[in-house]
PDB file of N, CA and C in Angstrom:
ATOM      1  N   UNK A   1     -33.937 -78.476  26.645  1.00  0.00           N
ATOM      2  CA  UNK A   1     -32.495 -78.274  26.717  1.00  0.00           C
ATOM      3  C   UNK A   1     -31.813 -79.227  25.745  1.00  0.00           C
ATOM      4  N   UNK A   2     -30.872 -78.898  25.254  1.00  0.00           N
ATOM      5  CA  UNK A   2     -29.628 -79.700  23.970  1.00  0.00           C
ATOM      6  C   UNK A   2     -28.616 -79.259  24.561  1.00  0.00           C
ATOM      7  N   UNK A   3     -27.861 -80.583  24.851  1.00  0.00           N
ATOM      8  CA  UNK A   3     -26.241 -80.521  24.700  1.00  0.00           C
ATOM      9  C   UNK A   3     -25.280 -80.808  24.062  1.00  0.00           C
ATOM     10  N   UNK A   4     -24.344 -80.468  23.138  1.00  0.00           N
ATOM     11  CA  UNK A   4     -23.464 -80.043  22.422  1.00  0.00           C
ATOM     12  C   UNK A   4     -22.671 -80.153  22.868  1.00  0.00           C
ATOM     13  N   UNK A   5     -21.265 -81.065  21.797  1.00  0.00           N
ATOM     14  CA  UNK A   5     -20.105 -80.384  22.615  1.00  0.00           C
ATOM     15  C   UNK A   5     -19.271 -79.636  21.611  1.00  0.00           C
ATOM     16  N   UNK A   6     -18.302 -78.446  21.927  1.00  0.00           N
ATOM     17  CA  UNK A   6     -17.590 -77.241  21.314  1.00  0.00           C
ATOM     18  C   UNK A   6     -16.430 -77.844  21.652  1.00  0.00           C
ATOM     19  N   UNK A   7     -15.467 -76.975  20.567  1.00  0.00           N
ATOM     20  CA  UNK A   7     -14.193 -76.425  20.573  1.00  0.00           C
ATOM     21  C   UNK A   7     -14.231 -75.233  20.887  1.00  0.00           C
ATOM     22  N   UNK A   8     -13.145 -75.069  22.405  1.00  0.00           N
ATOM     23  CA  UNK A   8     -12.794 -73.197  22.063  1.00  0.00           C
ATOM     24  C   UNK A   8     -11.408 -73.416  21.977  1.00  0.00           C
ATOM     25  N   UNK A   9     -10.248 -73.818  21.365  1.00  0.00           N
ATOM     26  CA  UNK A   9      -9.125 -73.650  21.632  1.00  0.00           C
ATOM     27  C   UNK A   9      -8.786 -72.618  21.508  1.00  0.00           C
ATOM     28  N   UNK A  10      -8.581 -71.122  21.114  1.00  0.00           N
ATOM     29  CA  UNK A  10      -8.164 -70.236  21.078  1.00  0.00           C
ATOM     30  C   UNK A  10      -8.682 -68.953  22.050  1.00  0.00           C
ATOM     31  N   UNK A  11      -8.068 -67.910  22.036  1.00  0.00           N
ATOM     32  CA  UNK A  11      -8.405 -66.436  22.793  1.00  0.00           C
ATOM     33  C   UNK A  11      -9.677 -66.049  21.765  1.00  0.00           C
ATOM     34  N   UNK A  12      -9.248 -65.865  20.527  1.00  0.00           N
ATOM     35  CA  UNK A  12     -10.380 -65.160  18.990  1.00  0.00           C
ATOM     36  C   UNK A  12     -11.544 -66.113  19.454  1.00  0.00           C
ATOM     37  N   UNK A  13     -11.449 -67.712  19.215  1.00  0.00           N
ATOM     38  CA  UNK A  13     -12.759 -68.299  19.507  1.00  0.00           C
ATOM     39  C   UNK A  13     -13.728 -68.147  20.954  1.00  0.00           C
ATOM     40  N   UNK A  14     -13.006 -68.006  21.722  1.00  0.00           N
ATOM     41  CA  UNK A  14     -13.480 -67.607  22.986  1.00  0.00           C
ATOM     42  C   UNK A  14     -14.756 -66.109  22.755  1.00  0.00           C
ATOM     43  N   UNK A  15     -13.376 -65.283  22.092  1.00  0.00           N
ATOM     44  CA  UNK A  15     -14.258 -63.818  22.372  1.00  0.00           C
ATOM     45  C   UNK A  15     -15.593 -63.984  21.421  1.00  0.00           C
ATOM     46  N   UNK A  16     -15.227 -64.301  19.727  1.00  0.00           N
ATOM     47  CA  UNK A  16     -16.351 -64.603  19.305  1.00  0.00           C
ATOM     48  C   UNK A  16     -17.433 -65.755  19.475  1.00  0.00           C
ATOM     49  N   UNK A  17     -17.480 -66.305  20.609  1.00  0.00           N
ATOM     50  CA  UNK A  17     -18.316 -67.348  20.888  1.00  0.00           C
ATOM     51  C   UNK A  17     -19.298 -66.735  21.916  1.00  0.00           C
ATOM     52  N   UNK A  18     -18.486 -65.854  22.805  1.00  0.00           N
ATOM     53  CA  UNK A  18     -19.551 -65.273  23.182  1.00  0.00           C
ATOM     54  C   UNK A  18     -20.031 -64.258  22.955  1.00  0.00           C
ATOM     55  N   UNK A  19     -19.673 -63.703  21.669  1.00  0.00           N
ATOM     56  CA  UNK A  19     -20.319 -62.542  20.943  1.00  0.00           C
ATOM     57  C   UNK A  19     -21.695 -62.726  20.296  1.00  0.00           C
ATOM     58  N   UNK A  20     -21.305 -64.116  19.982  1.00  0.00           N
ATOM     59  CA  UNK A  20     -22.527 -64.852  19.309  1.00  0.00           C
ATOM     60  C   UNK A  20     -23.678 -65.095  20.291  1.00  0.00           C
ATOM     61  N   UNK A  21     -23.359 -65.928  21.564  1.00  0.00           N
ATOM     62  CA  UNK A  21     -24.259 -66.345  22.248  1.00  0.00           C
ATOM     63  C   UNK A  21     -24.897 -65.368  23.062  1.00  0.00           C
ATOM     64  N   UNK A  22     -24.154 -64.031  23.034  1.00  0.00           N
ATOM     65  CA  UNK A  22     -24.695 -62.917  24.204  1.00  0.00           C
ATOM     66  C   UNK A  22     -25.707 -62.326  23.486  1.00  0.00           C
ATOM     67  N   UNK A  23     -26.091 -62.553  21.915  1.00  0.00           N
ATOM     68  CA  UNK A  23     -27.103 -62.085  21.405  1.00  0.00           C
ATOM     69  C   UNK A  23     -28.415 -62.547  21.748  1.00  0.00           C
ATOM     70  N   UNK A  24     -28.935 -63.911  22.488  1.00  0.00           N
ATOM     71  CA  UNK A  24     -29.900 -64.718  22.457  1.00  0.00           C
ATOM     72  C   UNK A  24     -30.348 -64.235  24.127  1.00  0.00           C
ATOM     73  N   UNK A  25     -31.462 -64.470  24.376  1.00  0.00           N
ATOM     74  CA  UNK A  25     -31.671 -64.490  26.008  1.00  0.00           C
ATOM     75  C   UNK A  25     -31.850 -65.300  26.893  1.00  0.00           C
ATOM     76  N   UNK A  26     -31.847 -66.552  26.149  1.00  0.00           N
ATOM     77  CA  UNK A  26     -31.665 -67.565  27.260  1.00  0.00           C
ATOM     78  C   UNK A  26     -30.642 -67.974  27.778  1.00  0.00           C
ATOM     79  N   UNK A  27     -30.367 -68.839  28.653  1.00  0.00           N
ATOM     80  CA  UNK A  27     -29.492 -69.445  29.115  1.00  0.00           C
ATOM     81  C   UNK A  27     -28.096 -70.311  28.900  1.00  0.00           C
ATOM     82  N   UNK A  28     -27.253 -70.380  28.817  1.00  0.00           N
ATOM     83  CA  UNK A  28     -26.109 -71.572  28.385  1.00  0.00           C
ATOM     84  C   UNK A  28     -25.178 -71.992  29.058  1.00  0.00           C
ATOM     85  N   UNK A  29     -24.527 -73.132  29.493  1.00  0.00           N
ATOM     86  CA  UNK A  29     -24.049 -73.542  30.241  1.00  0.00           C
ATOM     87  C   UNK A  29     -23.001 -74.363  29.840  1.00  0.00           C
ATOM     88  N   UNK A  30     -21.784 -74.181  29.783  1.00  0.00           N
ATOM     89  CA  UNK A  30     -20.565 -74.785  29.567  1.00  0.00           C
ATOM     90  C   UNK A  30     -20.564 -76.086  30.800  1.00  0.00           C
ATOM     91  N   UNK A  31     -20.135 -76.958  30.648  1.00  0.00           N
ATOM     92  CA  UNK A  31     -20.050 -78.249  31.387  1.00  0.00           C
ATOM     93  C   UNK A  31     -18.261 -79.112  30.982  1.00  0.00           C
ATOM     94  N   UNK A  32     -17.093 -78.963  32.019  1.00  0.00           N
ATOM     95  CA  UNK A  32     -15.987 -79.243  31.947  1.00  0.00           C
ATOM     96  C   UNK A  32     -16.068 -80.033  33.310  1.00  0.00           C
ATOM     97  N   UNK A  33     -16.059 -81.852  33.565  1.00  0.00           N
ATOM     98  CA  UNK A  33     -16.002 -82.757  34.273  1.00  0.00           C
ATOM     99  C   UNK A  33     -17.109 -82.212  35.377  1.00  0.00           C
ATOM    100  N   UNK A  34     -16.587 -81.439  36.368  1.00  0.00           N
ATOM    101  CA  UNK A  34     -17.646 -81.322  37.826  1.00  0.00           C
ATOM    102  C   UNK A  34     -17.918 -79.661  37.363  1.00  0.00           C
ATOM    103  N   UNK A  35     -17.506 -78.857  36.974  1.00  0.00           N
ATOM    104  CA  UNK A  35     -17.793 -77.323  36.533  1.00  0.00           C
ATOM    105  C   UNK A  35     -18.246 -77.048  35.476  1.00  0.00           C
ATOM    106  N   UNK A  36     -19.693 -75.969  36.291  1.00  0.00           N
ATOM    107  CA  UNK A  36     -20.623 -75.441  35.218  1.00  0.00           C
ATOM    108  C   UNK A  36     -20.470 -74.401  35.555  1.00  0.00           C
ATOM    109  N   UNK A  37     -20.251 -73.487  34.441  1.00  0.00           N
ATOM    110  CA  UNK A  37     -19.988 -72.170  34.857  1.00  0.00           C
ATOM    111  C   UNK A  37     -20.817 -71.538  33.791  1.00  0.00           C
ATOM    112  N   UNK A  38     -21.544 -70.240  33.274  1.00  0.00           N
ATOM    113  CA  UNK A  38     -22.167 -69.312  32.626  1.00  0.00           C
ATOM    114  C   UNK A  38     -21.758 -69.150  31.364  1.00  0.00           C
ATOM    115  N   UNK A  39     -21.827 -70.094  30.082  1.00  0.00           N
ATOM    116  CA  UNK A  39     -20.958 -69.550  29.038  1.00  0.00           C
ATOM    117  C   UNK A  39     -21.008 -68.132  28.520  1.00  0.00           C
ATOM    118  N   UNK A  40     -21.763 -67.447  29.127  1.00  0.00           N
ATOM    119  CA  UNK A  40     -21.631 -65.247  28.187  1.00  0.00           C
ATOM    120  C   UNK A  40     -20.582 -65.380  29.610  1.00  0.00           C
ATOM    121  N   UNK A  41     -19.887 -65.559  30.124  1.00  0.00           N
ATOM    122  CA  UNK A  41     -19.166 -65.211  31.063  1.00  0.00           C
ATOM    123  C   UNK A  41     -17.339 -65.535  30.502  1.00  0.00           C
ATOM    124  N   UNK A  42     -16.609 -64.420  29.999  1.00  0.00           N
ATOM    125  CA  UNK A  42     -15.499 -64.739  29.247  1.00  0.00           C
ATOM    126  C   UNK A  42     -14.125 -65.445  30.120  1.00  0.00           C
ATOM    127  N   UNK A  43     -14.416 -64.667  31.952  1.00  0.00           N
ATOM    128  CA  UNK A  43     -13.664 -64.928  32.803  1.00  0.00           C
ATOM    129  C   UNK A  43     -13.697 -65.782  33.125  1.00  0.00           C
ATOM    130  N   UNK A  44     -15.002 -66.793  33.244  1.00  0.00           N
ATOM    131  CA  UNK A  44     -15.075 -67.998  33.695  1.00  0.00           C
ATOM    132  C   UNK A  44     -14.935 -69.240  32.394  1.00  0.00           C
ATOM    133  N   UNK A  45     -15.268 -68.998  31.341  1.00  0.00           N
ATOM    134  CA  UNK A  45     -14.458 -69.536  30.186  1.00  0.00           C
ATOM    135  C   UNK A  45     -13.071 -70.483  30.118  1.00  0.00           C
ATOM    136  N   UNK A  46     -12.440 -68.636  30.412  1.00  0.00           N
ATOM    137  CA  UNK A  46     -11.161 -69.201  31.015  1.00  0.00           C
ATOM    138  C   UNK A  46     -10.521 -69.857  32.048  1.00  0.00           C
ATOM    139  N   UNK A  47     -11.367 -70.013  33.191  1.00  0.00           N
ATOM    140  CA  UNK A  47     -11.135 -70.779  33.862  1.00  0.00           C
ATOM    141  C   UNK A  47     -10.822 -72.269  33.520  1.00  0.00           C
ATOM    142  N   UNK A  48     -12.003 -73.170  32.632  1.00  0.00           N
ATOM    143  CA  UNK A  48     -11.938 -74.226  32.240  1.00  0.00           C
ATOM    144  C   UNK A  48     -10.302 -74.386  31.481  1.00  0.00           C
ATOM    145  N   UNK A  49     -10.420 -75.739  31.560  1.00  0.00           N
ATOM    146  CA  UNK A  49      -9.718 -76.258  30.397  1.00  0.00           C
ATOM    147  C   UNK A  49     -10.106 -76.579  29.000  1.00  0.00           C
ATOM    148  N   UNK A  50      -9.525 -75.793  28.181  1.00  0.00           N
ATOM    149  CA  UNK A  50     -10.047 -75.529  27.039  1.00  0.00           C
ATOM    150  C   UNK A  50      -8.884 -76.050  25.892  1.00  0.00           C
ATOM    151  N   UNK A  51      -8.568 -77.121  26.484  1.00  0.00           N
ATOM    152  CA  UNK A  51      -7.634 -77.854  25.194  1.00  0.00           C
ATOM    153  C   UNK A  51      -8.441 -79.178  25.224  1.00  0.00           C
ATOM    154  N   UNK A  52      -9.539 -79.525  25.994  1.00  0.00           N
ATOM    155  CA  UNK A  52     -10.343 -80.588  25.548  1.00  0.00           C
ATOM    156  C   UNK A  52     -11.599 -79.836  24.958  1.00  0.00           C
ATOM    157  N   UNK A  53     -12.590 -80.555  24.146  1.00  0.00           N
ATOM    158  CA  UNK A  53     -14.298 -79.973  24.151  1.00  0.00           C
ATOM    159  C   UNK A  53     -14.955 -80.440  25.515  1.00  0.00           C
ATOM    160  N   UNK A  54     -15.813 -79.152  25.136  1.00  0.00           N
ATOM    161  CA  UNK A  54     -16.668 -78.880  26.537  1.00  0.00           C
ATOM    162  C   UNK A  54     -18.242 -79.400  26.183  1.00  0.00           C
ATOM    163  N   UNK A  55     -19.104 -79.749  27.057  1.00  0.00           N
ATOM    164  CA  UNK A  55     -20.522 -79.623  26.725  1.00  0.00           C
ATOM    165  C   UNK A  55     -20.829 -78.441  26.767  1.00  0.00           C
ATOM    166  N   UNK A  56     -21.667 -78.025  26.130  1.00  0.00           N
ATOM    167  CA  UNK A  56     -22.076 -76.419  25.741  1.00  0.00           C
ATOM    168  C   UNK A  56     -23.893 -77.303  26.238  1.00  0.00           C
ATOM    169  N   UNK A  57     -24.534 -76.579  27.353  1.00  0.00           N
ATOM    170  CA  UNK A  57     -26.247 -77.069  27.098  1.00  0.00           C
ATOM    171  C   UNK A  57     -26.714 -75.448  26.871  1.00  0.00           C
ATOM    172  N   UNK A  58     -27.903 -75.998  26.320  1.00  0.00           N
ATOM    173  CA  UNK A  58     -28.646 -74.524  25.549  1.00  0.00           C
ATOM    174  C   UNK A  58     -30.140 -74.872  25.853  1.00  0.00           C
ATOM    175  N   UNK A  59     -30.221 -73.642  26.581  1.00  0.00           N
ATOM    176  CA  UNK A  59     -31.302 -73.796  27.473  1.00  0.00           C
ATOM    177  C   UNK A  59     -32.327 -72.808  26.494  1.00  0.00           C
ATOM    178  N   UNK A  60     -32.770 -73.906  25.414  1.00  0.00           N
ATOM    179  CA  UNK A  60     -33.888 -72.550  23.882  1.00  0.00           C
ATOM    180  C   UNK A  60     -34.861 -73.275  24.454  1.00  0.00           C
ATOM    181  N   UNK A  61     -36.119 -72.422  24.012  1.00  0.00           N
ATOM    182  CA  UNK A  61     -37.868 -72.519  24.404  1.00  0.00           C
ATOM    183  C   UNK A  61     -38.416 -73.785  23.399  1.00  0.00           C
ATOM    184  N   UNK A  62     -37.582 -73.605  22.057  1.00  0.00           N
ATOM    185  CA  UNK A  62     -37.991 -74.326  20.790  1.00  0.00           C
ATOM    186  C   UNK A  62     -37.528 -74.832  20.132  1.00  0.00           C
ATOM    187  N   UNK A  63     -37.401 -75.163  18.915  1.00  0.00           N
ATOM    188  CA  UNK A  63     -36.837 -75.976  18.091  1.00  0.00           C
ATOM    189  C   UNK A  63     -36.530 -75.003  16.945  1.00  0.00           C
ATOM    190  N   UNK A  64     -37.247 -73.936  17.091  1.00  0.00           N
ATOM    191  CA  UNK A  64     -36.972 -72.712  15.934  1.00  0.00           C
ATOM    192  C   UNK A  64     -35.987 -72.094  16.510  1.00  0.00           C
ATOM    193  N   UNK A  65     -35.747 -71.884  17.523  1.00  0.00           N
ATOM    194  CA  UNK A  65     -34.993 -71.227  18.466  1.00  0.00           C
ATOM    195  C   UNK A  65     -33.381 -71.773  18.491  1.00  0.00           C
ATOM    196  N   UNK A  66     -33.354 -73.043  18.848  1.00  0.00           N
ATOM    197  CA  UNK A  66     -32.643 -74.002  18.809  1.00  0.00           C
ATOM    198  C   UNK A  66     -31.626 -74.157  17.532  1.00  0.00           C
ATOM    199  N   UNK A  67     -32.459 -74.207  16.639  1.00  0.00           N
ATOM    200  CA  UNK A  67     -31.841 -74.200  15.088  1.00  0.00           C
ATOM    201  C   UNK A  67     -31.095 -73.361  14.585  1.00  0.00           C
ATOM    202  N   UNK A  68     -31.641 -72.207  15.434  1.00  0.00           N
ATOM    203  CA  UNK A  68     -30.337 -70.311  14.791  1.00  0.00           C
ATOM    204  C   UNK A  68     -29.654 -70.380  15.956  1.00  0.00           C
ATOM    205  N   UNK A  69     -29.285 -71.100  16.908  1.00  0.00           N
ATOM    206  CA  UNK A  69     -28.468 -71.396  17.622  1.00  0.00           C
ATOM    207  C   UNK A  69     -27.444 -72.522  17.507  1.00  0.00           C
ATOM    208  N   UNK A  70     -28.173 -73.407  16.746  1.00  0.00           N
ATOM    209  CA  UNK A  70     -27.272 -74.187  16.309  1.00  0.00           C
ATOM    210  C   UNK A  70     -26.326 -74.109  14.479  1.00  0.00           C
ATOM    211  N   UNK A  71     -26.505 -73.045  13.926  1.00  0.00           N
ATOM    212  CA  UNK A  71     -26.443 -72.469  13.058  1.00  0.00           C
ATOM    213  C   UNK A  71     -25.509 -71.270  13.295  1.00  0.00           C
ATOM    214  N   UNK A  72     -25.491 -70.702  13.845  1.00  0.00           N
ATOM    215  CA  UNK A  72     -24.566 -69.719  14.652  1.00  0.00           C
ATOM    216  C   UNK A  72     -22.827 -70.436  14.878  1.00  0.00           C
ATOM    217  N   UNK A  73     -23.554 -71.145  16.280  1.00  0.00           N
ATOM    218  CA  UNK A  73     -22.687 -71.650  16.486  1.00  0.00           C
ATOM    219  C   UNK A  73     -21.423 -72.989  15.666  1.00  0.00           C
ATOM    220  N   UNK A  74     -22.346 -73.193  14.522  1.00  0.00           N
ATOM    221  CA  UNK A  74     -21.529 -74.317  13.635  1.00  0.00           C
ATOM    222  C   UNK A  74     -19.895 -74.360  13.720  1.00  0.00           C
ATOM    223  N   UNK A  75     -19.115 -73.571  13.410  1.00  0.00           N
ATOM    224  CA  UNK A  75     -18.012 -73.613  13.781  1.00  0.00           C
ATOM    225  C   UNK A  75     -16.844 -73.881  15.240  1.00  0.00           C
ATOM    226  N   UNK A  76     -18.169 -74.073  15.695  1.00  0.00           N
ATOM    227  CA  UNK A  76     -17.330 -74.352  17.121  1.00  0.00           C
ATOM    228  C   UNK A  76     -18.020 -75.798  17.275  1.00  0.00           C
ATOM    229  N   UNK A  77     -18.959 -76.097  17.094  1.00  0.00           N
ATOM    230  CA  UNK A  77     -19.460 -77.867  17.528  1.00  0.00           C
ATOM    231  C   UNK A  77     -18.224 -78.683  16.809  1.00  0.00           C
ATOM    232  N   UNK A  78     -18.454 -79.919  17.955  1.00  0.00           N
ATOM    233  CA  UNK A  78     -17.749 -81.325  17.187  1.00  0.00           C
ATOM    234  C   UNK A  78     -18.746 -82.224  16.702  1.00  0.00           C
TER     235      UNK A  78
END
C-alpha cells in the first residue's frame, strides 16, 4: 500500500479522478481526519471536505502497478 496526498478542489477534478481510478481493480481509499470512504465512489467524495488535500492510499500488488497509477494520477498529487 502507498499513500499520497491529492487535490480535488473542483466538480471536473472529482469526475475525472475517478474516471481514471475506476479503470484499475484494486482498491483506493480516500482518508479525510477520522473518514475513509471508497475513492471510485463520486457520492461519497463529496461528502468529504475537499478544500483541504486528502490521503489517497492505493492498495497496487506492485511497483509496476503502482507507477501507472502514479502517473495517471500526477495532476492531482501534492
Amino acid at each position: 500500500m502507498k499513500t499520497v496526498q491529492i487535490s480535488l478542489n473542483s466538480i471536473d477534478k472529482v469526475k475525472t479522478f475517478v474516471n481514471i481510478i475506476s479503470k484499475y481493480e484494486y482498491d483506493f481509499d480516500l482518508v479525510s481526519g477520522r473518514y475513509v470512504i471508497d475513492a471510485k465512489s463520486i457520492m461519497g467524495i463529496f461528502s468529504l471536505d475537499l478544500s483541504k488535500p486528502i490521503d489517497l492510499n492505493i492498495h497496487a500488488d506492485n511497483e509496476k502497478e503502482l507507477g501507472e497509477v502514479l502517473d495517471a494520477l500526477g495532476p492531482y498529487l501534492i
